[in-house]
Protein backbone atom coordinates (compact mmCIF):
# COMPACT_ATOMS: atom_id res chain seq x y z
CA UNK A 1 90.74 80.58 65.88
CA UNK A 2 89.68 82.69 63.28
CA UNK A 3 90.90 86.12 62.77
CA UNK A 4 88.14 87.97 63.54
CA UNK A 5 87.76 86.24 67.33
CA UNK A 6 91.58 86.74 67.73
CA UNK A 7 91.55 90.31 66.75
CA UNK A 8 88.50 90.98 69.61
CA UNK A 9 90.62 88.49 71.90
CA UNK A 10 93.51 90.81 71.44
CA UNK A 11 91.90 93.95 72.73
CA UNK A 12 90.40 92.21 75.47
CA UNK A 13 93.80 90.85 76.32
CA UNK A 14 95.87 94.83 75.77
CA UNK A 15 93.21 96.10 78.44
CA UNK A 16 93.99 93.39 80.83
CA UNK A 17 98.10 93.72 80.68
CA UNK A 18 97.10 97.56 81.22
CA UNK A 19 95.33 96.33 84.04
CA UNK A 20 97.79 93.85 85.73
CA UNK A 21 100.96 96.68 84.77
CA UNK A 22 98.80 99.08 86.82
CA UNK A 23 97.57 97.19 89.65
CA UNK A 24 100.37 94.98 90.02
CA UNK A 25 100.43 94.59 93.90
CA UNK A 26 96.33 93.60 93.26
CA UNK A 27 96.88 90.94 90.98
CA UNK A 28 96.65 87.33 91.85
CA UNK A 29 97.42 85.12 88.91
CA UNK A 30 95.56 83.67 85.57
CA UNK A 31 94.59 80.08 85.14
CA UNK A 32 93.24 78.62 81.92
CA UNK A 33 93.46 76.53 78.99
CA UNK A 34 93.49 76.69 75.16
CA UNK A 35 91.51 73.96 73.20
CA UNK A 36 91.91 72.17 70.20
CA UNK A 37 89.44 69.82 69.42
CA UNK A 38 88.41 67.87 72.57
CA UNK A 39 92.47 68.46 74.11
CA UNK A 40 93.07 70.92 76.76
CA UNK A 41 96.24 72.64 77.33
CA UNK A 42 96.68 74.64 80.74
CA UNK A 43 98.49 77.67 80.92
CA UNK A 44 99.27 79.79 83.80
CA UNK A 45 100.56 82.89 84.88
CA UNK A 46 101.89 84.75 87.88
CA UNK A 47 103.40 87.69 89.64
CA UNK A 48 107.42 87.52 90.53
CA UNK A 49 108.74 90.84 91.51
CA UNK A 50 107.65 93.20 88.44
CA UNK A 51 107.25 90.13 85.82
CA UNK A 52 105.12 87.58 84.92
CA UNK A 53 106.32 83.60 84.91
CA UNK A 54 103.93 82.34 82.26
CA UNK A 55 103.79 78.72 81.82
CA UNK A 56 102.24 76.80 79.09
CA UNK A 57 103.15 73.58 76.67
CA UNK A 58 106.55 72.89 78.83
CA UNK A 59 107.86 76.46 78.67
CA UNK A 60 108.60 78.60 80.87
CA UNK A 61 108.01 82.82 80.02
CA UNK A 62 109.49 85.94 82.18
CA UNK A 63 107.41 89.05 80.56
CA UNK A 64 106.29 92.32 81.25
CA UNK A 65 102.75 92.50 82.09
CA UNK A 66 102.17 95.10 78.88
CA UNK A 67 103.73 92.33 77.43
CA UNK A 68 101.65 89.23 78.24
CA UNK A 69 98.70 90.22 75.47
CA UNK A 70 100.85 89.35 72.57
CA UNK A 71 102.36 86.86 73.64
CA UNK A 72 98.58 85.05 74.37
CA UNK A 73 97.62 85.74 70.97
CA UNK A 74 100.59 84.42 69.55
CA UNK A 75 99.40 81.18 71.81
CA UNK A 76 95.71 81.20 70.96
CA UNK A 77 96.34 81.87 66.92
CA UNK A 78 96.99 77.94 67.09
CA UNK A 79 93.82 76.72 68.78
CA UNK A 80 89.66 77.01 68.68
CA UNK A 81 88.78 78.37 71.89
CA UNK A 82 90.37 80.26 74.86
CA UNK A 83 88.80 80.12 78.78
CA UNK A 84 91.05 82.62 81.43
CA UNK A 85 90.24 83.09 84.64
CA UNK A 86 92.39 86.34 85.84
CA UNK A 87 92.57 86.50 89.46
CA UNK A 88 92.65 90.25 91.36
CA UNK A 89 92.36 90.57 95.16
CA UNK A 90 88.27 91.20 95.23
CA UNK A 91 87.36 89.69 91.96
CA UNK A 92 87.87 87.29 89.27
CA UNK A 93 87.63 88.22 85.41
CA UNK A 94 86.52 85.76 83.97
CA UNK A 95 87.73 85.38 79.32
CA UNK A 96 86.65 83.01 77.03
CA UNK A 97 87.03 83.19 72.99
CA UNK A 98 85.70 80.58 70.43
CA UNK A 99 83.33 80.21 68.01
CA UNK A 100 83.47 84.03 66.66
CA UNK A 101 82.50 85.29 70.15
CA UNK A 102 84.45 87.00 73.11
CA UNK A 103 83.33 87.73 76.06
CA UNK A 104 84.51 88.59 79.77
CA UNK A 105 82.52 88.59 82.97
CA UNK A 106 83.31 89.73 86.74
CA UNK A 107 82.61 87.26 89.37
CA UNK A 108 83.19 88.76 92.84
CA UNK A 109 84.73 86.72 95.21
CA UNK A 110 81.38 86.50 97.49
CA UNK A 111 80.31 83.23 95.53
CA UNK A 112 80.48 81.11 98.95
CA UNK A 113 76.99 81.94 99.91
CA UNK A 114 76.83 79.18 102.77
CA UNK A 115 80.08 80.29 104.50
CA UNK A 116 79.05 84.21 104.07
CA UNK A 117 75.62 83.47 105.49
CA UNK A 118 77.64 81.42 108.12
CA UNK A 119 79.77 83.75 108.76
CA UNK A 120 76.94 86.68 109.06
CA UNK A 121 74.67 84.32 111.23
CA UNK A 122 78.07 83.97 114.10
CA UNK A 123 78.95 87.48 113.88
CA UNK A 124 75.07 88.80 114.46
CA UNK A 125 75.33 86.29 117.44
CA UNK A 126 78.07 87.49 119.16
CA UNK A 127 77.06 91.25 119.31
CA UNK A 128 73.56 91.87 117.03
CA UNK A 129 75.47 94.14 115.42
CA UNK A 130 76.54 94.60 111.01
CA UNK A 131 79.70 94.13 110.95
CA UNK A 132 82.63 95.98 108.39
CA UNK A 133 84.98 93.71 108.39
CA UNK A 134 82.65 90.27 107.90
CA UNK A 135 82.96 86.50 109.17
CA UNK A 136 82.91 84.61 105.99
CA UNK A 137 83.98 86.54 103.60
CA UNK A 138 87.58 88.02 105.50
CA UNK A 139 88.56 84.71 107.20
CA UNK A 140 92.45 84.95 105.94
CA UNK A 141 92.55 88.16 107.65
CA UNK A 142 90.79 87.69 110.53
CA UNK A 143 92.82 84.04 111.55
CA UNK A 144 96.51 85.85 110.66
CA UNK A 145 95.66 88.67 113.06
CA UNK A 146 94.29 85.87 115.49
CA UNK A 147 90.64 87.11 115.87
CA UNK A 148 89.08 83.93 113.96
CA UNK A 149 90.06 79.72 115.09
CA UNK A 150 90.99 77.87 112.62
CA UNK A 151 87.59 76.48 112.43
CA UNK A 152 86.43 79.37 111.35
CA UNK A 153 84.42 80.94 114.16
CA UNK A 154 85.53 84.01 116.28
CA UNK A 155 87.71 83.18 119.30
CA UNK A 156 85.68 84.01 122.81
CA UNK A 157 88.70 85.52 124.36
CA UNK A 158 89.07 87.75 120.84
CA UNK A 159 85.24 88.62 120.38
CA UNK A 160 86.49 92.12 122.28
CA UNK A 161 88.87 93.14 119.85
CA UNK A 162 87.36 91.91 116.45
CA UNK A 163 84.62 94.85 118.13
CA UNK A 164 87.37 97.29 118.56
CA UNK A 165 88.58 96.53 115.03
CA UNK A 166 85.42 96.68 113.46
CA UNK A 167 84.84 100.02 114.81
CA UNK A 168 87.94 101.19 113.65
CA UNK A 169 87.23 100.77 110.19
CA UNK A 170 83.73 101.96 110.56
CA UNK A 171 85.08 105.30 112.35
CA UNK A 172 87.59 105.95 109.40
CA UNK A 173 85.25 104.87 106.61
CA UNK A 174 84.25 108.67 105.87
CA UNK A 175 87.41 110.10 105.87
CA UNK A 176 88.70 107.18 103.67
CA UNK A 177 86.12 107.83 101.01
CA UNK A 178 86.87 111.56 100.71
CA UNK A 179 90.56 111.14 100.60
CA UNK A 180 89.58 108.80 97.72
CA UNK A 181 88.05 110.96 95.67
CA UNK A 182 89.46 112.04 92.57
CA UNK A 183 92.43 109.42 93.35
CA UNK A 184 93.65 106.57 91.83
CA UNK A 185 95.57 105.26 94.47
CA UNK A 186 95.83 106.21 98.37
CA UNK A 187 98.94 106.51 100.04
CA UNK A 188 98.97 105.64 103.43
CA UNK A 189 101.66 105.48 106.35
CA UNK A 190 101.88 103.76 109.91
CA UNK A 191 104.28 105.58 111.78
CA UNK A 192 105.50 103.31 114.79
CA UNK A 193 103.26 100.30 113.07
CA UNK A 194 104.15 97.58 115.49
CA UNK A 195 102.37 94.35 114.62
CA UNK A 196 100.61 96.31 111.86
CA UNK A 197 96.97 93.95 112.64
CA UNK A 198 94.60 97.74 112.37
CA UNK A 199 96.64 98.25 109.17
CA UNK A 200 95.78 95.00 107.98
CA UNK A 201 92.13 95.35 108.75
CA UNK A 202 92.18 98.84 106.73
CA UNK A 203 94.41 97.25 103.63
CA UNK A 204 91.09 94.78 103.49
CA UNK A 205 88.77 97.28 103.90
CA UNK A 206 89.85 99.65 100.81
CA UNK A 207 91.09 97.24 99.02
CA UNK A 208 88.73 94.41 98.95
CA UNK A 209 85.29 95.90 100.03
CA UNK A 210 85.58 99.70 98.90
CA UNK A 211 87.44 98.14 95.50
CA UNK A 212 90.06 101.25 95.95
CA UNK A 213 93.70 101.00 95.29
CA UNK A 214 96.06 101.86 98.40
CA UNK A 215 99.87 101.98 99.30
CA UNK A 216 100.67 100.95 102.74
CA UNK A 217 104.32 101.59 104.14
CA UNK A 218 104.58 100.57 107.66
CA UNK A 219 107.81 101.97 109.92
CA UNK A 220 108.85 100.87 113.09
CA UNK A 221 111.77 101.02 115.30
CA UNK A 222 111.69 97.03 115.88
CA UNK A 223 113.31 94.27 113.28
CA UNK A 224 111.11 91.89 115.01
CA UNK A 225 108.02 93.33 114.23
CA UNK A 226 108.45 94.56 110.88
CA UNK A 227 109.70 90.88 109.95
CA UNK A 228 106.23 89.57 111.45
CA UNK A 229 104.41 92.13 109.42
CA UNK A 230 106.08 91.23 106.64
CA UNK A 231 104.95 87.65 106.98
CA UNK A 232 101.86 88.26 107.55
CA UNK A 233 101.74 90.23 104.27
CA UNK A 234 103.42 87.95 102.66
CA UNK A 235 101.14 84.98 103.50
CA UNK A 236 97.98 87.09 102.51
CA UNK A 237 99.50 87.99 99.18
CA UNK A 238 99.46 91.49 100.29
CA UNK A 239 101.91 93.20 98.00
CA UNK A 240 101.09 96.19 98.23
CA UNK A 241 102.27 96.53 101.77
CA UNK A 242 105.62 97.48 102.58
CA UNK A 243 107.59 97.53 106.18
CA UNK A 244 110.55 99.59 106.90
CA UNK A 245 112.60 99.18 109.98
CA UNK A 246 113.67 103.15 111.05
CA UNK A 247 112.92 105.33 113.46
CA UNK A 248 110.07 107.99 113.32
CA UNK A 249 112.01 110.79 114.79
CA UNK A 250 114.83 110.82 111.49
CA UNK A 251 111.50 110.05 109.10
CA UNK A 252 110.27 113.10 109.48
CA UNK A 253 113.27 115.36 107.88
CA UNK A 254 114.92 112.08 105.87
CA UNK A 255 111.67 111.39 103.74
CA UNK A 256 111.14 115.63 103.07
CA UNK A 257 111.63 116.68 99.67
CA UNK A 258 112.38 114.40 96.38
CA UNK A 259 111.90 110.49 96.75
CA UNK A 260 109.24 111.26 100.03
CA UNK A 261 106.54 109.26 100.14
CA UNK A 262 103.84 112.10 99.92
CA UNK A 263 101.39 110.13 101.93
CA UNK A 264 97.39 111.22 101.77
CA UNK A 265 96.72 109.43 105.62
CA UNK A 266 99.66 109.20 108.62
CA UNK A 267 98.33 107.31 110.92
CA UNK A 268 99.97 106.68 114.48
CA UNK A 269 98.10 103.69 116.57
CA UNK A 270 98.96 103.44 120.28
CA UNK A 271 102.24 104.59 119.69
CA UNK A 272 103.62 105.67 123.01
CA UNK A 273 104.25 108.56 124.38
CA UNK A 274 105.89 110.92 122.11
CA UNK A 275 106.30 108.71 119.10
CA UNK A 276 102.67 110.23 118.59
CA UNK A 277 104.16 113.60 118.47
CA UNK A 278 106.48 112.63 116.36
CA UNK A 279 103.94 110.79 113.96
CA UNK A 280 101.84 113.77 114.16
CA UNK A 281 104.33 115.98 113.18
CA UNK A 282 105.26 113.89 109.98
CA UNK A 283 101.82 114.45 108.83
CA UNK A 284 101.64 117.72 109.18
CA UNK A 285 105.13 118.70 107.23
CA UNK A 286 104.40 115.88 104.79
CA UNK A 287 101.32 117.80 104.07
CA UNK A 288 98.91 114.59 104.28
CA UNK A 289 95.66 115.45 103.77
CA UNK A 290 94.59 112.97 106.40
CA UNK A 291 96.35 112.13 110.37
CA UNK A 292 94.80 109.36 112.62
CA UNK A 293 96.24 108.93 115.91
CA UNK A 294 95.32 107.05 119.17
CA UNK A 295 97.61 108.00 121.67
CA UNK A 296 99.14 105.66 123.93
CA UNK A 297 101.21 106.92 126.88
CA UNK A 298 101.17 110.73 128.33
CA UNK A 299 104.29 110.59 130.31
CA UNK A 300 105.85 113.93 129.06
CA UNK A 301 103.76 116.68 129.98
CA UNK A 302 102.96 115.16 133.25
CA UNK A 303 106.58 115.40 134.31
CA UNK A 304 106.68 119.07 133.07
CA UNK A 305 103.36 121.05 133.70
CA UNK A 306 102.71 123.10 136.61
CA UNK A 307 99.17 125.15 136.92
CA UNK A 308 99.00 127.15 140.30
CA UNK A 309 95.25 128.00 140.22
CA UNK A 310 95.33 124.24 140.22
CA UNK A 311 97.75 123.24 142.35
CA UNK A 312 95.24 122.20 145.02
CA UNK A 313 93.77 119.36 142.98
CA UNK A 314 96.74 118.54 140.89
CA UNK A 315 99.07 117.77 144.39
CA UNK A 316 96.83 114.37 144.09
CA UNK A 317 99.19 112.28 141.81
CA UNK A 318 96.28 110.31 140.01
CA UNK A 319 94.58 113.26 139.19
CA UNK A 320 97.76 115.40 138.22
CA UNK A 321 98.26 112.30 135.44
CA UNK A 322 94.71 112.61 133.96
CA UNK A 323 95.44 116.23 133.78
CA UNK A 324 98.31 115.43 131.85
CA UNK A 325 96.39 112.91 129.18
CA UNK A 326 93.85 115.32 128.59
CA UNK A 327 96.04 118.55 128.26
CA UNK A 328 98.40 116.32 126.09
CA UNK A 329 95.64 115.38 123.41
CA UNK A 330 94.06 118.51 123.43
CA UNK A 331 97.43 120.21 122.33
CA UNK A 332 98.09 117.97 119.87
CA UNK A 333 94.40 118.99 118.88
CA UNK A 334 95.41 122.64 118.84
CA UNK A 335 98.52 122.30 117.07
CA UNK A 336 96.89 120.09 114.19
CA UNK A 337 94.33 123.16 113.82
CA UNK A 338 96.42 125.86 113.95
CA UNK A 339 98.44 124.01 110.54
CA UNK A 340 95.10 123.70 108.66
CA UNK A 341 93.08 120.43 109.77
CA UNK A 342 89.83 120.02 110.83
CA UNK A 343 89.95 117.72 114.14
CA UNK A 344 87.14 115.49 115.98
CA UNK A 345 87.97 113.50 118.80
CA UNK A 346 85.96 110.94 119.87
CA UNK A 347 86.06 107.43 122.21
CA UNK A 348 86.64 104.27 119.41
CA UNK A 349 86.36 101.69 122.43
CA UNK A 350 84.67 101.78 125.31
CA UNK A 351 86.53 102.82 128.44
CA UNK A 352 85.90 99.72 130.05
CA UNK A 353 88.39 97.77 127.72
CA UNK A 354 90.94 100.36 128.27
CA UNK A 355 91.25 104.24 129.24
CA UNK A 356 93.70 104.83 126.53
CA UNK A 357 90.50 105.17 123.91
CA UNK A 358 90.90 108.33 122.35
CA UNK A 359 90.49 108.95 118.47
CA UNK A 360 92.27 112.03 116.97
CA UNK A 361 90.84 112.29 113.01
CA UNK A 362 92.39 115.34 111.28
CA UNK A 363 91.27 116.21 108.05
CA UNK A 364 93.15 119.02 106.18
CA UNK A 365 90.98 121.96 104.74
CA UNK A 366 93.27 125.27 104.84
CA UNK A 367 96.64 126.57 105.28
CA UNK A 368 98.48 127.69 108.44
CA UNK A 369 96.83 129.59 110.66
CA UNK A 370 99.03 131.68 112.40
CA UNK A 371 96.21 133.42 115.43
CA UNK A 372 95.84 129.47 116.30
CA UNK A 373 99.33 128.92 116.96
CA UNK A 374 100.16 131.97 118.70
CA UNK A 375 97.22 131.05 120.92
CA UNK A 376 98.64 127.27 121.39
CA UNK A 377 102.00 128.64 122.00
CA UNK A 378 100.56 130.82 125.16
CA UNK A 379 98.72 127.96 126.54
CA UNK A 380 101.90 126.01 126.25
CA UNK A 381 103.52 129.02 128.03
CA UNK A 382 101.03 129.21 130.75
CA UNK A 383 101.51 125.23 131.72
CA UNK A 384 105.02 125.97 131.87
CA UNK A 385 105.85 122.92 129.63
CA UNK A 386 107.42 122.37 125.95
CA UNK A 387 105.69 119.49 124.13
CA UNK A 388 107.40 117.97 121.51
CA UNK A 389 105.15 118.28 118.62
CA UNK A 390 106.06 122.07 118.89
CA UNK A 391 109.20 121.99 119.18
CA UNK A 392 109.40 119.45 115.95
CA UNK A 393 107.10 122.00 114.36
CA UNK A 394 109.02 125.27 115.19
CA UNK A 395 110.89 125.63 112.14
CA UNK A 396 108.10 125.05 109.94
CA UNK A 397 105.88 127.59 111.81
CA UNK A 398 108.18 130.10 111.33
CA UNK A 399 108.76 129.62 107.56
């Protein structure tokens, strides 16, 4: 290769170790071969931990990414031509180098056009509807989290929740895109993360369709869960997803000042009872500019509040724990405003699948607010109860 090409090859080559070093968790592996004449010699390379294992002619090289350009042109100084294909979750570059010319092209990884239109053509069938998370084109996903058969068509009995799923993503798409802005990576949290599957579906969603870098750490209480979240990562080359066994209640003062994880979204799925309080209240000292919750469980302030001007209606026991669920999530609501965020509330699946269908999106836009809280703290007063989230919140309140 003559100097010229290998000097163009090179630069090509230092921006794509600056990619891989940055986007480590993103990258997939190159495949390729160097010519000479009409032979073919293969090389590859792939991630292990924070190095690359880069084979080619019977060796074997461990190398920094920032690394891996010189040693290619060291390789390609001995042959005529150069073809790479560098794969990233979401895309493919594609390199090739001969002849006096280099050149690089993106092919995104939507180049199955039957299965995609397949896969578009099911999903219209089952509800009419455009879906966010698409047949076809996230069928990994979709058959780890058991919504899609092997075959590659939805499950009846799961048709339900790839819905609820779906609308997840599309609920949290806004608030995704403005807590991407001006980033180059989002840092996101699942307090009390269980089996991690809406996580999942998200880590897809930025990653692959918006083309934005994230951070996932998932926490829960459970070994047994974070190990199957961990496998699950692990078989969709998800690196950038890490699971912590610990307990939500000792997060929120351990992971405070140097080493935190300074996350821009908390979110708390169906995490019962007051684990939501508890995930809530992590977002709120961790100053994340972004807290999604959907409660699960309202068993606290039902066994605390007493209202007498209601005492006729709540002596009936079903209606005393509706009470409670609504009083319960509109606190939280009040308690989230009165530290800064802007909150909407709003039903992300239809009551019919299950009454525990509350969204809480909180969006942070000021500072503390200090009317708010007084005003949350006499409502509080007035119920004759003592929630949680204030009482994990007191100290910062009164800073």
């Amino acid at each position: 290769m003559d100097r010229q090409t290998l000097n163009k090859l090179g630069l090509m080559l230092q921006g794509l170790s600056y990619r891989i070093s940055e986007e480590m968790d993103y990258f997939i592996s190159i495949k390729g071969d160097f010519k000479s004449g009409a032979k073919r010699f293969p090389l590859s390379a792939e991630p292990s931990g924070d190095m690359l294992d880069v084979r080619f002619e019977g060796r074997n090289d461990r190398v920094k990414p920032r690394d891996l350009s010189s040693l290619m042109v060291d390789y390609a100084q001995r042959y005529d031509s150069v073809y790479l294909e560098c794969g990233f979750r979401g895309e493919t570059l594609i390199i090739e180098a001969g002849s006096g010319n280099v050149t690089m092209k993106t092919r995104q990884l939507e180049e199955d056009r039957e299965d995609l239109f397949r896969g578009h053509a099911e999903t219209g069938a089952i509800s009419g509807r455009e879906y966010w998370i698409k047949a076809g084109k996230a069928d990994p996903l979709l058959k780890e989290i058991g919504i899609m058969a092997e075959n590659g068509k939805i499950k009846n009995d799961m048709i339900r929740k790839y819905n609820q799923i779906d609308h997840f993503v599309e609920l949290l798409d806004p608030m995704i895109r403005e807590l991407a802005a001006g980033k180059s990576e989002i840092r996101i949290v699942d307090c009390a993360c269980g089996k991690s599957y809406l996580s999942f579906v998200l880590n897809y969603y930025i990653k692959d369709v918006l083309k934005l870098n994230c951070r996932f750490t998932g926490i829960d209480i459970s070994e047994e869960v974070i190990g199957a979240s961990r496998g699950i990562a692990r078989r969709l080359g998800y690196r950038n997803m890490n699971f912590i066994k610990g307990d939500i209640r000792q997060l929120i003062y351990e992971e405070e000042g140097e080493g935190a994880i300074e996350p821009d979204l908390v979110v708390s799925l169906h995490a019962c009872d007051t684990a939501t309080d508890y995930a809530l209240a992590y977002g709120i000292r961790s100053r994340a500019r972004g807290i999604v919750a959907v409660p699960c469980c309202h068993s606290e302030l039902l066994s605390q509040y007493r209202y007498d001007p209601f005492r006729e209606i709540l002596k009936h026991g079903v209606l005393k724990a509706r009470m409670a669920d609504v009083l319960t999530d509109g606190i939280r609501c009040m308690v989230l405003e009165a530290f800064g965020y802007k909150v909407s509330v709003v039903e992300y699946v239809s009551p019919l699948d299950t009454p525990k269908n509350l969204l809480i999106r909180a969006t942070r836009v000021s500072g503390f607010n200090r009317e708010k809280y007084r005003i949350c703290q006499e409502f509080v007063r007035e119920l004759n109860a003592d929630p949680t989230i204030l009482k994990e919140l007191m100290g910062l309140a009164e800073k």
